[in-house]
C-alpha atoms as a PDB file:
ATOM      1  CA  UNK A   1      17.523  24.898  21.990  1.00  0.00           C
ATOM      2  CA  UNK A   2      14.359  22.599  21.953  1.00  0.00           C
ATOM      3  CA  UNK A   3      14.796  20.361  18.672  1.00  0.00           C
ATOM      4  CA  UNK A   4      11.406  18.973  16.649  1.00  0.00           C
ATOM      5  CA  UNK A   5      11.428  15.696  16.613  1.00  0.00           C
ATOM      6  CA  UNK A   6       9.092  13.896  14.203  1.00  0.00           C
ATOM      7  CA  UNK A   7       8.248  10.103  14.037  1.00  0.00           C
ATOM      8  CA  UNK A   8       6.377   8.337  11.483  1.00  0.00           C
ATOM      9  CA  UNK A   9       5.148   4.837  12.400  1.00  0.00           C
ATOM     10  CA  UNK A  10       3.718   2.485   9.648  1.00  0.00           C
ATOM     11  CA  UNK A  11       1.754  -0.358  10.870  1.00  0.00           C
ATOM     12  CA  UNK A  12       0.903  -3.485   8.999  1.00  0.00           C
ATOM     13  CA  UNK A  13      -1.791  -5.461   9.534  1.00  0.00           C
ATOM     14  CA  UNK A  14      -2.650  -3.199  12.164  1.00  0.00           C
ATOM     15  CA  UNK A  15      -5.959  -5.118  13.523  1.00  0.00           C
ATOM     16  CA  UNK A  16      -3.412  -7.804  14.530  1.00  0.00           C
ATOM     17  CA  UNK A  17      -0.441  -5.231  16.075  1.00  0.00           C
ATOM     18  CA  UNK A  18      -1.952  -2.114  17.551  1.00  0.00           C
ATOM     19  CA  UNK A  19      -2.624  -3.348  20.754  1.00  0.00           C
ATOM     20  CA  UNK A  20       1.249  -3.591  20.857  1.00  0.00           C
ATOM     21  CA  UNK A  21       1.642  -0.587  19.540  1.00  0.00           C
ATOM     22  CA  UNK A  22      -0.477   1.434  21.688  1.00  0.00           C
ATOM     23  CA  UNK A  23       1.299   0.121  24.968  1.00  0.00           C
ATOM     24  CA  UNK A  24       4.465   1.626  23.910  1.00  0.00           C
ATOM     25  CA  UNK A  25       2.405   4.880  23.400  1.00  0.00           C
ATOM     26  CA  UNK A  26       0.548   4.734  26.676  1.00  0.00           C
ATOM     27  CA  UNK A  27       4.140   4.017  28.476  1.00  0.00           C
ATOM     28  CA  UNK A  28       5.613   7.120  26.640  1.00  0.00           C
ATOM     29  CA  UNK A  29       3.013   9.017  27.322  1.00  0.00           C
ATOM     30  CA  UNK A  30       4.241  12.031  28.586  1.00  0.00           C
ATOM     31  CA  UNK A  31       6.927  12.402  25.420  1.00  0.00           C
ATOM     32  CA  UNK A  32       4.098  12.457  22.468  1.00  0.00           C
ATOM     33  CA  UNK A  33       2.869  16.066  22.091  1.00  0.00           C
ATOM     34  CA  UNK A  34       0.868  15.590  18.783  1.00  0.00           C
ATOM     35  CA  UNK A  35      -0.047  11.935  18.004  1.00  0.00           C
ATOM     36  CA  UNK A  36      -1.883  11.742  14.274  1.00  0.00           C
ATOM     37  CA  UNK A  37      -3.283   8.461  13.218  1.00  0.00           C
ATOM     38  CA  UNK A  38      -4.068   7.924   9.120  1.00  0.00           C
ATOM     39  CA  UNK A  39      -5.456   4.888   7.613  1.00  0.00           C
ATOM     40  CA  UNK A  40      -7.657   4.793   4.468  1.00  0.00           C
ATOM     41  CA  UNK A  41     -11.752   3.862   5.280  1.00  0.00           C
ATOM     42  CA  UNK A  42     -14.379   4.248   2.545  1.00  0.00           C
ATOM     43  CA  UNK A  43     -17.463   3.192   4.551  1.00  0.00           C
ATOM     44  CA  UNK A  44     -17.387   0.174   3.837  1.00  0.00           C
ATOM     45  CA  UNK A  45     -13.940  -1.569   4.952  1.00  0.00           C
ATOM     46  CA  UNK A  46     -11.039   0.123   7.250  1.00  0.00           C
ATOM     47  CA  UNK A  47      -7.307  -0.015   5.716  1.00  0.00           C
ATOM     48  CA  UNK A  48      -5.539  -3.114   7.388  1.00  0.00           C
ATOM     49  CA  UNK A  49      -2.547  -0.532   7.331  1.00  0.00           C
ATOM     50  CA  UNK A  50      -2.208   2.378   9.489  1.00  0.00           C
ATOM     51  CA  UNK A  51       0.239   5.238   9.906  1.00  0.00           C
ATOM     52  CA  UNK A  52       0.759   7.734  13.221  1.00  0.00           C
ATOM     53  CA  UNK A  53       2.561  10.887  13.133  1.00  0.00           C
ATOM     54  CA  UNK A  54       3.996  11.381  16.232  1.00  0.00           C
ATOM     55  CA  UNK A  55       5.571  14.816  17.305  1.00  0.00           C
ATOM     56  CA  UNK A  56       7.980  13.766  20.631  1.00  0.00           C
ATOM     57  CA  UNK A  57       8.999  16.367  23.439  1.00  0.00           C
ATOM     58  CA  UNK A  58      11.372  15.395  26.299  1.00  0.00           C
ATOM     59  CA  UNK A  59      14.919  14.194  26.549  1.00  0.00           C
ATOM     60  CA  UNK A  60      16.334  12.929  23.292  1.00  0.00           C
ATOM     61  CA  UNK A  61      17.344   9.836  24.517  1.00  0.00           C
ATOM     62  CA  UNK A  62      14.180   9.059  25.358  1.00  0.00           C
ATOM     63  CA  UNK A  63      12.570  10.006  22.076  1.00  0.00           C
ATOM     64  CA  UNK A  64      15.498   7.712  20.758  1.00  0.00           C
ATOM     65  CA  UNK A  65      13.980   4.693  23.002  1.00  0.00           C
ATOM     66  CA  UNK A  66      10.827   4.972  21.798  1.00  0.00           C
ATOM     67  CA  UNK A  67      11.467   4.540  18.250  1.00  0.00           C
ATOM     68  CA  UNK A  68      13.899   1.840  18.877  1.00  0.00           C
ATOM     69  CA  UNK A  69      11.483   0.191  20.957  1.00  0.00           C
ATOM     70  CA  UNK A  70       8.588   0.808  18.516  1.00  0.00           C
ATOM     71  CA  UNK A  71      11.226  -0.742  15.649  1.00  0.00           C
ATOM     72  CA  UNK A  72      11.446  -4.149  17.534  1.00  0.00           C
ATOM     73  CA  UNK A  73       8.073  -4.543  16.876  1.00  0.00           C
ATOM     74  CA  UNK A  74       6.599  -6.741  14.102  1.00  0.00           C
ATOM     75  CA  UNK A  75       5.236  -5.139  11.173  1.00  0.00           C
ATOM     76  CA  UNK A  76       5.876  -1.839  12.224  1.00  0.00           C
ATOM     77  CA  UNK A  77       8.362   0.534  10.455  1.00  0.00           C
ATOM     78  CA  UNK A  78       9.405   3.745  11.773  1.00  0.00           C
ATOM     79  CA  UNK A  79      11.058   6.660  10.104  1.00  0.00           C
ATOM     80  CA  UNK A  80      12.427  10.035  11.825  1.00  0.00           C
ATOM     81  CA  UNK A  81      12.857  13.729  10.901  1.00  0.00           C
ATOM     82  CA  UNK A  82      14.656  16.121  13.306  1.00  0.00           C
ATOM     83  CA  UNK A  83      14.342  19.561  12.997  1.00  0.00           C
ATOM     84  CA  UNK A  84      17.058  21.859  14.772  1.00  0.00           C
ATOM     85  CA  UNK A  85      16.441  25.278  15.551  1.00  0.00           C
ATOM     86  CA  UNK A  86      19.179  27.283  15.022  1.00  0.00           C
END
């Protein structure tokens, strides 16, 4: 069976690293089926932080790659949770 597999992405200084960032998503493009981006804004200033929830779909090896590959990256900190269904 079809597992959920969750990634959270934190992104320092993400001004400076999202370009980066977003190739990775762009190239893995067909795996992301939910992508949610958070950072804190108050009208005034944006959050030089950000974090994505990304919900993955596809082979798990390839979900694997793109968090390793989204790892390598400076500044950027990725954590998983994978859901099986039983």
């Amino acid at each position: 069976k079809d597992k959920h597999i969750i990634l959270g992405v934190h992104i320092t200084d993400r001004i400076k690293r999202a370009h980066k960032v977003q190739e990775l998503l762009t190239q893995y493009g067909c795996n992301i089926k939910t992508r949610i981006g958070i950072h804190d804004v108050d009208g005034e200033k944006c959050s030089t932080n950000g974090l994505l929830i990304l919900e993955l779909a596809g082979k798990m090896a390839t979900c694997e790659k793109l968090a390793e590959e989204l790892a390598t990256l400076e500044g950027v900190e990725v954590q998983k949770m994978i859901f099986d269904h039983d």
